[in-house]
Protein backbone atom coordinates (compact mmCIF):
# COMPACT_ATOMS: atom_id res chain seq x y z
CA UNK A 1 0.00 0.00 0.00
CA UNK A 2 3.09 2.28 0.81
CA UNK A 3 4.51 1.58 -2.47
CA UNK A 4 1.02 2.53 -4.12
CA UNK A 5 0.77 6.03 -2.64
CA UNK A 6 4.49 6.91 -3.14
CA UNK A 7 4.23 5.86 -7.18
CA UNK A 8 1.37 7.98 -7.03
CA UNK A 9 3.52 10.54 -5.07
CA UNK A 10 1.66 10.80 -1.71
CA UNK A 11 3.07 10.20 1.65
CA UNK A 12 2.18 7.87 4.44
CA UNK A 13 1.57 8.73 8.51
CA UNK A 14 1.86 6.43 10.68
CA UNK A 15 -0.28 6.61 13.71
CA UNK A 16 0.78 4.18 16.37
CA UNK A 17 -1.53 4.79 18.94
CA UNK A 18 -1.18 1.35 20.06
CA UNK A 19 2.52 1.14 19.98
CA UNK A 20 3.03 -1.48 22.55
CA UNK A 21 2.48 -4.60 20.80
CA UNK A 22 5.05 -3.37 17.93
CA UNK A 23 7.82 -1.59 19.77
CA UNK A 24 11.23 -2.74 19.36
CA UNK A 25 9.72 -5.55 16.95
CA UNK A 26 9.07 -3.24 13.96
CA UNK A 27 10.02 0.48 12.40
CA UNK A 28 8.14 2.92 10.64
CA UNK A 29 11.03 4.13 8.64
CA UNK A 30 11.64 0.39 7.82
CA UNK A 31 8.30 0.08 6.95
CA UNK A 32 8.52 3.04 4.37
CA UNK A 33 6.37 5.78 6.51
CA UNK A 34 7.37 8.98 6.12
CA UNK A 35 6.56 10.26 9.57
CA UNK A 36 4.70 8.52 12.76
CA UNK A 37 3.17 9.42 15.70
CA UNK A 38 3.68 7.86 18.87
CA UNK A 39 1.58 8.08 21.81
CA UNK A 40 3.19 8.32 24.78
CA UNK A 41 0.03 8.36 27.31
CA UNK A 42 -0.43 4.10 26.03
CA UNK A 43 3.10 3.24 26.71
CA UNK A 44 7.10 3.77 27.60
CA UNK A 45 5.45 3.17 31.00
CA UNK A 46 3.28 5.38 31.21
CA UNK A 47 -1.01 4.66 32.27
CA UNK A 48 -3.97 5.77 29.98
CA UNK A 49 -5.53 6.97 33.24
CA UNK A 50 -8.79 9.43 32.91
CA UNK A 51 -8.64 9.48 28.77
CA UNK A 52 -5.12 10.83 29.21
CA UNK A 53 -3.37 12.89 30.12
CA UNK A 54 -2.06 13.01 26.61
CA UNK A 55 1.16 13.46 24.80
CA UNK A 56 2.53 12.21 21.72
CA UNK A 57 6.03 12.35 19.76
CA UNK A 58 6.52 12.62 16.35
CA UNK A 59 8.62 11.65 13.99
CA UNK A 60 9.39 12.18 10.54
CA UNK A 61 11.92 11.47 7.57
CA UNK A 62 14.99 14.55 7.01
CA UNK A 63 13.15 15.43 3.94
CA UNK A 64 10.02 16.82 5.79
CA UNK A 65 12.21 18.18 8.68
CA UNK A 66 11.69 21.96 7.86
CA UNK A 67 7.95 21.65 7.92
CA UNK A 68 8.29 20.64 11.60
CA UNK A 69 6.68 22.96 13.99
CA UNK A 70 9.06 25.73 15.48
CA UNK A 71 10.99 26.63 17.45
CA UNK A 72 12.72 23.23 16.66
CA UNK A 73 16.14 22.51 19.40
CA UNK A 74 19.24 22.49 17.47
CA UNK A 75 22.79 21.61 18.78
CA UNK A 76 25.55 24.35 17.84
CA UNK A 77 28.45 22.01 16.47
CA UNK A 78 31.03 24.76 17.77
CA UNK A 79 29.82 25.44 21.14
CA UNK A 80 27.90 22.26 21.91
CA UNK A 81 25.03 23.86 23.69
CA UNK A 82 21.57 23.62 22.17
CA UNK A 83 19.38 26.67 21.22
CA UNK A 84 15.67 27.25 19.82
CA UNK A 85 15.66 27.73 15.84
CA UNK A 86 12.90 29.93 15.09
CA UNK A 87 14.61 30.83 11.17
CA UNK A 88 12.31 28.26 9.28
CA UNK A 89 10.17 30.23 6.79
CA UNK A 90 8.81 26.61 5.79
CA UNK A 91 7.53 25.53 8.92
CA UNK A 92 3.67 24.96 9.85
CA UNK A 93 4.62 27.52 12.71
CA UNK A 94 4.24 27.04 16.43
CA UNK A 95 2.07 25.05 18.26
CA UNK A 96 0.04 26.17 20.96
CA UNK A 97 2.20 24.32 24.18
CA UNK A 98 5.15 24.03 23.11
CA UNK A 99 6.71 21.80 25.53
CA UNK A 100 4.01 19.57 25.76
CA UNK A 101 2.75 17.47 28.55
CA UNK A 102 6.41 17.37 30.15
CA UNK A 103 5.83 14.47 32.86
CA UNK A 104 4.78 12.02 30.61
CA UNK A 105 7.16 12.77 27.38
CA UNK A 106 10.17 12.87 30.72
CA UNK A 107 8.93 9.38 32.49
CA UNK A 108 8.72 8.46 28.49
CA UNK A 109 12.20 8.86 28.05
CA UNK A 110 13.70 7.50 31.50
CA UNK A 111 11.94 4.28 30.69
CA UNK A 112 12.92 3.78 27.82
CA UNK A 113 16.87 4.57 28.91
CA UNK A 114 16.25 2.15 31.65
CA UNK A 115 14.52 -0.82 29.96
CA UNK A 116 17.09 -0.71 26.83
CA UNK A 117 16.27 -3.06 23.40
CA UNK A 118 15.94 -6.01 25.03
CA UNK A 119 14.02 -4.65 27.52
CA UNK A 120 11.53 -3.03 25.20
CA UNK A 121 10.63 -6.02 23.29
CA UNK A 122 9.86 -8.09 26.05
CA UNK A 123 7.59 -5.48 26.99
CA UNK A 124 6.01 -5.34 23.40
CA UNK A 125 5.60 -9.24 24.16
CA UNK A 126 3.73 -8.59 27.52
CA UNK A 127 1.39 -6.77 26.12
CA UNK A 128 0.49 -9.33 23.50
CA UNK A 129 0.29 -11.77 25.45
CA UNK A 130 -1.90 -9.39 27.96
CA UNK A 131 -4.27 -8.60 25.67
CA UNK A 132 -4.82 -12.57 24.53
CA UNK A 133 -5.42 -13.53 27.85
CA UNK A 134 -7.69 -10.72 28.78
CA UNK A 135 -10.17 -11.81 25.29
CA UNK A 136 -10.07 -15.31 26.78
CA UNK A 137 -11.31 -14.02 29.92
CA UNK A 138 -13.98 -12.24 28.28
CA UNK A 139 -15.87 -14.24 26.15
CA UNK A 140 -18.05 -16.09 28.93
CA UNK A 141 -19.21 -12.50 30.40
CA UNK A 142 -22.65 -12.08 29.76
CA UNK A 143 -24.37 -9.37 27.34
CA UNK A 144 -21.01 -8.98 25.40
CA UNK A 145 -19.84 -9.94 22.04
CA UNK A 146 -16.24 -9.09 20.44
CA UNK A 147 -16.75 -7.26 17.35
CA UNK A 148 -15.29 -9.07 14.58
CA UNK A 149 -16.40 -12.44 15.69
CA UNK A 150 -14.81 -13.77 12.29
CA UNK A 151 -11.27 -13.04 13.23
CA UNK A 152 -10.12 -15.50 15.24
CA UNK A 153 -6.53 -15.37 14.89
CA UNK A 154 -4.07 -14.33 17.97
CA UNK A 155 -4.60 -10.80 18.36
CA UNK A 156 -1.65 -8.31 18.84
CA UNK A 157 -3.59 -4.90 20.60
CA UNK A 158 -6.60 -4.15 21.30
CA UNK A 159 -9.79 -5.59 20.61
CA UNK A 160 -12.98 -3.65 20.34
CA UNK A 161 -16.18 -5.14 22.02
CA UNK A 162 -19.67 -4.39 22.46
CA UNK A 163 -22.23 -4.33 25.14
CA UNK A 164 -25.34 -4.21 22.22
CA UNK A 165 -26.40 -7.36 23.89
CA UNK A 166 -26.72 -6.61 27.04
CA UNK A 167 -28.13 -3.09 26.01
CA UNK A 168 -31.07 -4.42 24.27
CA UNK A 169 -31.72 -6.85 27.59
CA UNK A 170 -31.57 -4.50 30.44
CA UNK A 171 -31.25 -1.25 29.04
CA UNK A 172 -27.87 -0.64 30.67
CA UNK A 173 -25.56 1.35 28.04
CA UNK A 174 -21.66 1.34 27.73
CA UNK A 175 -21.55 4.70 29.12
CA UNK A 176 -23.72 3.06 32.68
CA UNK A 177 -21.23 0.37 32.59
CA UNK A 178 -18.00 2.21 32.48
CA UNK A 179 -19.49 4.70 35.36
CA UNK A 180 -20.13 1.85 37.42
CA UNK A 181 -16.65 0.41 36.58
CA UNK A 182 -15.06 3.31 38.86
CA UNK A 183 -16.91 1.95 42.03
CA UNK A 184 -14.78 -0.99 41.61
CA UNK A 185 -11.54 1.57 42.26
CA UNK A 186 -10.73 0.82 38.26
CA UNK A 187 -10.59 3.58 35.82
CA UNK A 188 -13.29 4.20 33.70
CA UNK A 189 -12.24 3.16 30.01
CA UNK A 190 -12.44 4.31 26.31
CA UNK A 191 -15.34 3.17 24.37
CA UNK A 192 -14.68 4.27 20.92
CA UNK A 193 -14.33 6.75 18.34
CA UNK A 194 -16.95 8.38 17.11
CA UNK A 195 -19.65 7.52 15.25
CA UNK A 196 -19.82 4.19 16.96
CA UNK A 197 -19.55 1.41 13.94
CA UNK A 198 -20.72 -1.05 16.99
CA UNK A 199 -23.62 -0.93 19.24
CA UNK A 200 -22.44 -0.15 22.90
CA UNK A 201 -18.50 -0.22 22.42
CA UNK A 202 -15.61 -1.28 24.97
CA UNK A 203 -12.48 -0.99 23.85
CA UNK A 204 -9.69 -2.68 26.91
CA UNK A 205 -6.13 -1.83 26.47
CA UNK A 206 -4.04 -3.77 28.43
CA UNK A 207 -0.50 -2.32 27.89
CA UNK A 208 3.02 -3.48 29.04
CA UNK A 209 2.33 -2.76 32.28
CA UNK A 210 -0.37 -4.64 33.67
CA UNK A 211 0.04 -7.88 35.25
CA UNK A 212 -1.68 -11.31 35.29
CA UNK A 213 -3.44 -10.04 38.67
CA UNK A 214 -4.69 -7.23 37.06
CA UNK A 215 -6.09 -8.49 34.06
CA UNK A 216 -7.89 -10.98 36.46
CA UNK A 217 -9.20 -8.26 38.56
CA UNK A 218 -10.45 -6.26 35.55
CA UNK A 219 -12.42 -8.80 33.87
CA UNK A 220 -14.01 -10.11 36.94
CA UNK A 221 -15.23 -6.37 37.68
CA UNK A 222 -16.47 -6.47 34.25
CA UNK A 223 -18.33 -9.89 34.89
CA UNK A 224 -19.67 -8.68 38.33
CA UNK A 225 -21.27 -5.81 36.44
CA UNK A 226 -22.80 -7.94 33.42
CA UNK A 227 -24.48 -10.07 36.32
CA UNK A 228 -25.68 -6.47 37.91
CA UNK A 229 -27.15 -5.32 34.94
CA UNK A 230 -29.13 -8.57 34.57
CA UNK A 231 -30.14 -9.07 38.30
CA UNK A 232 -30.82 -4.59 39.17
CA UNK A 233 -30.04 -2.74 35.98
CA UNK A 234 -30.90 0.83 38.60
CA UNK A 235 -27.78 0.05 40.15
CA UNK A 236 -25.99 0.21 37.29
CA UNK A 237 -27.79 2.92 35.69
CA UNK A 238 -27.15 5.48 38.15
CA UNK A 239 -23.94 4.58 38.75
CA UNK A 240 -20.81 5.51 40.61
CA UNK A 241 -22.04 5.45 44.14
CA UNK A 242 -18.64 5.74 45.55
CA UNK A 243 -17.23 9.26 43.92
CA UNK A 244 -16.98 12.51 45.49
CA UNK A 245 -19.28 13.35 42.03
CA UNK A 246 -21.84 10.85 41.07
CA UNK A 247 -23.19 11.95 37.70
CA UNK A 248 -22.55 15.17 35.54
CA UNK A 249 -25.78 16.42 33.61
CA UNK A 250 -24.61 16.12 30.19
CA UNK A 251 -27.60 18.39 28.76
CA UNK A 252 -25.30 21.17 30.08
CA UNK A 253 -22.71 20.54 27.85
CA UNK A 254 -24.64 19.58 24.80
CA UNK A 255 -26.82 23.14 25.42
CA UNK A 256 -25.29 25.74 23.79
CA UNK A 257 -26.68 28.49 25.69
CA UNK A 258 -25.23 27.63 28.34
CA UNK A 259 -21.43 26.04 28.05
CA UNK A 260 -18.66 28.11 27.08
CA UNK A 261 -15.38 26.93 25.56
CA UNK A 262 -13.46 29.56 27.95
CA UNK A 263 -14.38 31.50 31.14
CA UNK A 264 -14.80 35.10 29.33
CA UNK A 265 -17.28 33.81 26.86
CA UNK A 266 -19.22 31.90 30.10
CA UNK A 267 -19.39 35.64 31.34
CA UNK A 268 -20.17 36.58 27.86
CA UNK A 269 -23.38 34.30 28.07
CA UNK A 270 -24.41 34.72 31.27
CA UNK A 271 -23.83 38.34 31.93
CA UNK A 272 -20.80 38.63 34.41
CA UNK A 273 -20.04 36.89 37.16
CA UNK A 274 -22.94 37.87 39.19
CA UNK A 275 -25.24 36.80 35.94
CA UNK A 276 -28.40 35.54 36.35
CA UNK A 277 -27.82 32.24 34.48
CA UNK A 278 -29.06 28.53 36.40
CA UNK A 279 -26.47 26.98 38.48
């Protein structure tokens, strides 16, 4: 397919948002990419806690270097300290944060120094094998169905499931089940992207860093509240019981009379701070 779009004289990205079954195993550059994007809030250590908290690196081939978003860091060869090059009259220009989400690109980097090649692959190998055993554990829990029943070969990331089933028997959505999920102390997870191509998606991501224990302990919390949804579908409807917040009203945020995308346009709407807009 790369060879297709560069006859046709196109380039290829590379998103590898699910870089830890691959890592150390294969290369984009190897692979004929022209640039990649890594995220960094999947693996090199670091959790996909709370959606996030993203950060990504990106790569690209010397060819498309001066497009590159400035400044870019440059080392001077005769003094050997590094500077910010702004002079690049072909770049894209600057991006909003420029440094980024700092922690995670830093713990990115002292993991990787610390678990070295070998290291890294074994990793990569975890994860595989982590994501396996979590679809075996699945596949008795009631109301859900893997997505592409058909494919039945070893699977190397993630695989996207859905709760349609258990939707259409109790009424209990994806969104009621990954609420209810926090109760359990476990983060909520990601369903999808939108528009949903399945009824009621669950997407687990088991990464290098989860263990045998806590695959276990995920999929039983996941079976516990199948059987929930079956036996008192309330409690899982107005779920979490055990957060300082229980449940945001979402009509808020889908009103546009009343959210704001910063705090001078709220004041904007509802006519200063002491407005007379609903609480």
């Amino acid at each position: 397919m790369i060879d297709i779009v560069h006859d046709a004289g196109g380039l290829c990205f590379y998103d590898q948002a699910n870089f830890n079954s691959t890592m150390g195993i294969s290369r984009a550059r190897d692979i004929g990419f022209d640039a990649s994007h890594y995220m960094l809030h999947k693996t090199f250590g670091n959790p996909k806690g709370g959606l996030g908290p993203a950060a990504g690196a990106f790569g690209c081939r010397e060819e498309l270097t001066e497009y590159l978003p400035k400044p870019v860091i440059e080392r001077d060869e005769s003094s050997g300290e590094f500077y910010l090059d702004y002079d690049r009259p072909k770049s894209v220009g600057k991006v909003r944060e420029f440094w980024g989400n700092l922690p995670l690109i830093m713990k990115a980097y002292m993991w990787v120094r610390n678990m070295g090649a070998e290291g890294i692959v074994e990793a990569s190998n975890i994860s595989i094998l982590g994501n396996n055993y979590l679809e075996e554990l699945l596949k008795d829990v009631p109301g859900l169905s893997k997505s592409v029943e058909n494919v039945t070969d070893r699977r190397m990331e993630m695989t996207r499931y859905s709760w349609g089933e258990l939707h259409e028997d109790t009424g209990v959505s994806t969104v009621d089940i990954r609420r209810r999920l926090t109760d359990y102390g476990i983060d909520a997870y990601w369903m999808s992207h939108d528009p949903w191509t399945y009824a009621e998606p669950f997407t687990p991501e088991p990464g290098e860093m989860h263990s045998k224990e806590n695959i276990e302990t995920y999929a039983e919390a996941l079976r516990l509240i199948a059987e929930e949804a079956y036996e008192d579908p309330e409690t899982v409807k107005t779920a979490p019981h055990n957060q300082s917040i229980d449940r945001v009203d979402e009509e808020r945020i889908d009103d546009p009379d009343k959210w704001a995308m910063t705090w001078r346009a709220y004041l904007k709407k509802t006519g200063g701070p002491n407005g007379e807009a609903d609480d």
